[in-house]
N, C-alpha and C. Protein backbone atom coordinates (compact mmCIF):
# COMPACT_ATOMS: atom_id res chain seq x y z
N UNK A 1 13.17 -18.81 7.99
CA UNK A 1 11.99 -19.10 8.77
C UNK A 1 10.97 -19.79 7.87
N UNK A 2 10.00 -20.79 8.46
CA UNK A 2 9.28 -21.34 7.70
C UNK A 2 7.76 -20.65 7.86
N UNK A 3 7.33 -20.57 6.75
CA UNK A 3 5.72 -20.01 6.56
C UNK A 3 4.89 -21.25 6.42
N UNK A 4 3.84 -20.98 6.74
CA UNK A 4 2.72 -22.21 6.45
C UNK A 4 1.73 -21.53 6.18
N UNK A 5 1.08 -21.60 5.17
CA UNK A 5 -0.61 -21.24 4.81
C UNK A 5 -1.51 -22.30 4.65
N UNK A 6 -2.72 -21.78 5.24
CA UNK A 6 -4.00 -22.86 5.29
C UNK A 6 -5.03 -22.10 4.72
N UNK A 7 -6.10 -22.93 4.87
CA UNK A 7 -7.75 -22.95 3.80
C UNK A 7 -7.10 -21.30 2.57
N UNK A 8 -8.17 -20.41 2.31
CA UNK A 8 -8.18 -19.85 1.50
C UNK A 8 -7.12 -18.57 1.47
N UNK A 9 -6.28 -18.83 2.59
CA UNK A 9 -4.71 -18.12 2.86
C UNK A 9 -3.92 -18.63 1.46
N UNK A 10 -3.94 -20.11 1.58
CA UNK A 10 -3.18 -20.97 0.85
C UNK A 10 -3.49 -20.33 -0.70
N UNK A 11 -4.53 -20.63 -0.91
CA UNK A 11 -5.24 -20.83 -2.14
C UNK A 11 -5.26 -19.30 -2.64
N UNK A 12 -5.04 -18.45 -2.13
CA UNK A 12 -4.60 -16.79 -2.42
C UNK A 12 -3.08 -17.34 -2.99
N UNK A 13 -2.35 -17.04 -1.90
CA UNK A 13 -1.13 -17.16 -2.07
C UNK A 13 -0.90 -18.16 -3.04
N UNK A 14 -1.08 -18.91 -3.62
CA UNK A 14 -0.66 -20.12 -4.07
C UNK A 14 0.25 -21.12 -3.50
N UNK A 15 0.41 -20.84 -2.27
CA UNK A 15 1.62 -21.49 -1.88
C UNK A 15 1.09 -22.53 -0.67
N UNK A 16 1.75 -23.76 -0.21
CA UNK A 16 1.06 -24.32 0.97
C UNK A 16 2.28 -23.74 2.12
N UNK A 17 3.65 -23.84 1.68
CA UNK A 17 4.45 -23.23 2.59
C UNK A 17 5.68 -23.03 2.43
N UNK A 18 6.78 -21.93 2.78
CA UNK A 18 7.99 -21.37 2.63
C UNK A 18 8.60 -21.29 3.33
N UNK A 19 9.99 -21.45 2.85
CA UNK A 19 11.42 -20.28 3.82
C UNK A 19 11.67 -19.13 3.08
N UNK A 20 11.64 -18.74 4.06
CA UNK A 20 11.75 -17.12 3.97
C UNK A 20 13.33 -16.57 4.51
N UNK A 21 13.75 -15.53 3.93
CA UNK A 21 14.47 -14.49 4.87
C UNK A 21 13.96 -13.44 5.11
N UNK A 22 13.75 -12.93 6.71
CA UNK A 22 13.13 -12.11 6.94
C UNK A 22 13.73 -10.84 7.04
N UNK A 23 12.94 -9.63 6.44
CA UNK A 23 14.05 -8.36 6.53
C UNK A 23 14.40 -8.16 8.37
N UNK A 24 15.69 -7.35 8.42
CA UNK A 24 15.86 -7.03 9.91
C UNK A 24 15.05 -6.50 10.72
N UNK A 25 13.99 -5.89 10.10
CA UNK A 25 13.02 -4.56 10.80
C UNK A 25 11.90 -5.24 11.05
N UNK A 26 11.51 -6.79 10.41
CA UNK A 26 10.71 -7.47 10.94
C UNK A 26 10.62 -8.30 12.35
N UNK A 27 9.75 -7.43 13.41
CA UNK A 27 9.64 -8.26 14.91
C UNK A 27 8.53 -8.36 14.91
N UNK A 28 7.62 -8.18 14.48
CA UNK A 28 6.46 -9.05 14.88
C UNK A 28 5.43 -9.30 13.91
N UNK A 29 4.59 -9.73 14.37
CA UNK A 29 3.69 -10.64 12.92
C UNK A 29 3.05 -9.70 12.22
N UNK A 30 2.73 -8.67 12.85
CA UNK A 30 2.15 -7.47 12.35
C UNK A 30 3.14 -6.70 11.23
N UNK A 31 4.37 -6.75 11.57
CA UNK A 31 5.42 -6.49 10.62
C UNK A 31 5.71 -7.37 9.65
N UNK A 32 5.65 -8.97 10.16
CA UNK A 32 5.60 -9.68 8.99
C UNK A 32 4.70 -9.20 8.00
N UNK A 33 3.57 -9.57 8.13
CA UNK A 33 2.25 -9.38 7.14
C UNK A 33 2.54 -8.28 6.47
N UNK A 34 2.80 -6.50 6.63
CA UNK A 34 2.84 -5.55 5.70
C UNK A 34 4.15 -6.36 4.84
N UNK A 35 4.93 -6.66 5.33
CA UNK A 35 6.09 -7.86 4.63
C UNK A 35 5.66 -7.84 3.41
N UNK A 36 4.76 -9.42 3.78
CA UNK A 36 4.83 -10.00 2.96
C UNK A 36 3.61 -9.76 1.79
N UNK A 37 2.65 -8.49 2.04
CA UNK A 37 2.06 -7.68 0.91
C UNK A 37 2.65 -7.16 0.42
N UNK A 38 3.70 -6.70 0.14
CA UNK A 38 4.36 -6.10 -0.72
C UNK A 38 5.35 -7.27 -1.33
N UNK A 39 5.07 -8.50 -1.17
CA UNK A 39 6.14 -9.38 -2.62
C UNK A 39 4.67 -9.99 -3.73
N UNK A 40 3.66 -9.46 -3.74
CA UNK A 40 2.98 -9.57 -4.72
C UNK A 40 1.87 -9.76 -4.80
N UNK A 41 0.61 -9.76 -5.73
CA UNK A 41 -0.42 -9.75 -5.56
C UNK A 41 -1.38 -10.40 -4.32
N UNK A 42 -0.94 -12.17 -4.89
CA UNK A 42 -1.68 -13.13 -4.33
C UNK A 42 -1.65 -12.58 -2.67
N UNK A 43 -0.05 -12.28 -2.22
CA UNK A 43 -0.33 -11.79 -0.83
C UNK A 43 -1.18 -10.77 -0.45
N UNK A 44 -1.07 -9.74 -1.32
CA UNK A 44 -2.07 -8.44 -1.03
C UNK A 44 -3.30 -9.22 -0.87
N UNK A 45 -3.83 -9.81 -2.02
CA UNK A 45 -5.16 -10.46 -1.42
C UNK A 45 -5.22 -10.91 -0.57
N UNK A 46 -4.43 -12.36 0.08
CA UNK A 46 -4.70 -12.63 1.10
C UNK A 46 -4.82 -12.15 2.66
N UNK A 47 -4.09 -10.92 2.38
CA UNK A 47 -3.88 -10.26 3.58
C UNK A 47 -4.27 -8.82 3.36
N UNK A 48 -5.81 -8.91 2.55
CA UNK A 48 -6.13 -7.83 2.17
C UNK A 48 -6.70 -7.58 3.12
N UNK A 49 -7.54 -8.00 4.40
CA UNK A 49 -8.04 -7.67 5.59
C UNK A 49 -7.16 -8.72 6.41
N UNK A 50 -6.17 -7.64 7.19
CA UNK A 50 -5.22 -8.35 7.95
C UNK A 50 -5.60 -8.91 8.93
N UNK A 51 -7.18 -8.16 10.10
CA UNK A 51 -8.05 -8.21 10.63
C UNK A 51 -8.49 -9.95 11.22
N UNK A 52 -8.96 -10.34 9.56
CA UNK A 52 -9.15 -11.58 9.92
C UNK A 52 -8.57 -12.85 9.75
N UNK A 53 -7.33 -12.31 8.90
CA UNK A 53 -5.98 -13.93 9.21
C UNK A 53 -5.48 -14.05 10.28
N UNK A 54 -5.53 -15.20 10.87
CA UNK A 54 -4.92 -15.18 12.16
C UNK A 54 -3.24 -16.14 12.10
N UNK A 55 -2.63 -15.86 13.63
CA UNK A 55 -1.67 -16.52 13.28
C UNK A 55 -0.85 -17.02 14.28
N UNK A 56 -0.10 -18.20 14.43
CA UNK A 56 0.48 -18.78 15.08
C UNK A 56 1.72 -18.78 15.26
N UNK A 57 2.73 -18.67 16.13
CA UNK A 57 4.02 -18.96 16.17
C UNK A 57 4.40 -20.13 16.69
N UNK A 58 4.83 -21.54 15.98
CA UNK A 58 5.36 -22.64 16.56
C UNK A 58 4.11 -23.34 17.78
N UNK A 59 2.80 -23.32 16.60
CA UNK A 59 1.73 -23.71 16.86
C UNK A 59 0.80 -23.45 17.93
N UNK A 60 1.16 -21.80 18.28
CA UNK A 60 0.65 -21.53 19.59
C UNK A 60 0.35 -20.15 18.81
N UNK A 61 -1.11 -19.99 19.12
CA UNK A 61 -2.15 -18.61 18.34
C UNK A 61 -1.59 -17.73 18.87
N UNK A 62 -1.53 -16.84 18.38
CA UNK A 62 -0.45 -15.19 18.63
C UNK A 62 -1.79 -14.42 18.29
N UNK A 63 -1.37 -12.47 18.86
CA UNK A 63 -2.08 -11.61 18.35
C UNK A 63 -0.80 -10.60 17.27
N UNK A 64 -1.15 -10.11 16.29
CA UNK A 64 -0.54 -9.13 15.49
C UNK A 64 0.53 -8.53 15.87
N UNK A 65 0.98 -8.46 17.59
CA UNK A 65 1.53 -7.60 18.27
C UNK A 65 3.05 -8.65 18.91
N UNK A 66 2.58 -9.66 18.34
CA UNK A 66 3.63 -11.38 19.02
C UNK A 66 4.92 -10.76 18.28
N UNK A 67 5.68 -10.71 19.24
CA UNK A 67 7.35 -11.22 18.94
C UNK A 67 7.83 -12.52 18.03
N UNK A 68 7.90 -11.98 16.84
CA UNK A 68 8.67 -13.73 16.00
C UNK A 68 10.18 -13.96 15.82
N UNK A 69 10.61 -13.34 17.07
CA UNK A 69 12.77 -13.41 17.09
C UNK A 69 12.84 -14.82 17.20
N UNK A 70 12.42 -16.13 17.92
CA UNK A 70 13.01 -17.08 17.46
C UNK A 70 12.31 -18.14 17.31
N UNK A 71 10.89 -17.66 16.57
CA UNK A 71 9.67 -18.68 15.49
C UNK A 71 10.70 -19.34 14.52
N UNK A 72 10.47 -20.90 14.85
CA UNK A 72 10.88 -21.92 13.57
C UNK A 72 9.66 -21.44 12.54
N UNK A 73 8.72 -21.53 13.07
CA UNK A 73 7.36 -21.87 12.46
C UNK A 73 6.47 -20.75 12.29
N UNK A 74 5.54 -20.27 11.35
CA UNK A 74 4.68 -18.94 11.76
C UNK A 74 3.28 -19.43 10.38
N UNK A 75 2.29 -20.05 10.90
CA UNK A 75 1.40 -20.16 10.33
C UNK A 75 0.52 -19.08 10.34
N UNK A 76 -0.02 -18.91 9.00
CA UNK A 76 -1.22 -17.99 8.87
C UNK A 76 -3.04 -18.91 8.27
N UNK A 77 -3.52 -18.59 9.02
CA UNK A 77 -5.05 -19.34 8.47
C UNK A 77 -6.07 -18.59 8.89
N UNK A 78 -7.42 -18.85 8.26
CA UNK A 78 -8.79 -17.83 8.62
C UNK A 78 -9.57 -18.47 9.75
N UNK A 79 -10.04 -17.23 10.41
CA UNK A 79 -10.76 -17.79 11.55
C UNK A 79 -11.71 -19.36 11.43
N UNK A 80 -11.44 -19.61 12.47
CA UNK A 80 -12.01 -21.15 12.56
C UNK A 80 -13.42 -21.20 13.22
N UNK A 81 -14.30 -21.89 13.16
CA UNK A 81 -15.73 -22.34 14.18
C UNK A 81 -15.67 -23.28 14.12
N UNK A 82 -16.91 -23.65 14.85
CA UNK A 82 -16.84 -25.13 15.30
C UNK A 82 -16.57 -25.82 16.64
N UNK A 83 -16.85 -26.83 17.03
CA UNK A 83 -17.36 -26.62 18.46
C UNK A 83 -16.72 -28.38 19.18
């Protein structure tokens, strides 16, 4: 599966974006995220308030609770404004 990180998601993580294999027990984004805090710091930070990263499956905004069984795509980025 591919990851994408944006603004200061990215810049935590160091990463702009990945493939992943996802463990089996991961179904939803909410399961992703404890995931992917536990492969190392930069993630803990970034997803140190899970609260306010938000996230997309195959460019369509999800809540924490979204099904990702057959996401090509699963972006994470910080709330947006702007009008």
């Amino acid at each position: 599966m591919k990851l994408v990180y944006f603004a200061w998601v990215r810049e935590r993580i160091g990463l702009a974006e990945e493939k992943v294999e996802l463990p089996a027990e991961t179904r939803t984004i909410a399961d992703l995220v404890r995931w992917l805090k536990t492969r190392g710091e930069g993630y803990e930070a970034a997803f140190d308030n899970e609260a306010i990263v938000r996230a997309a499956i195959d460019h369509s905004h999800v809540k924490p609770d979204a099904v990702i069984a057959d996401a090509s795509e699963i972006a994470f980025f910080p709330p947006m404004t702007g009008g």
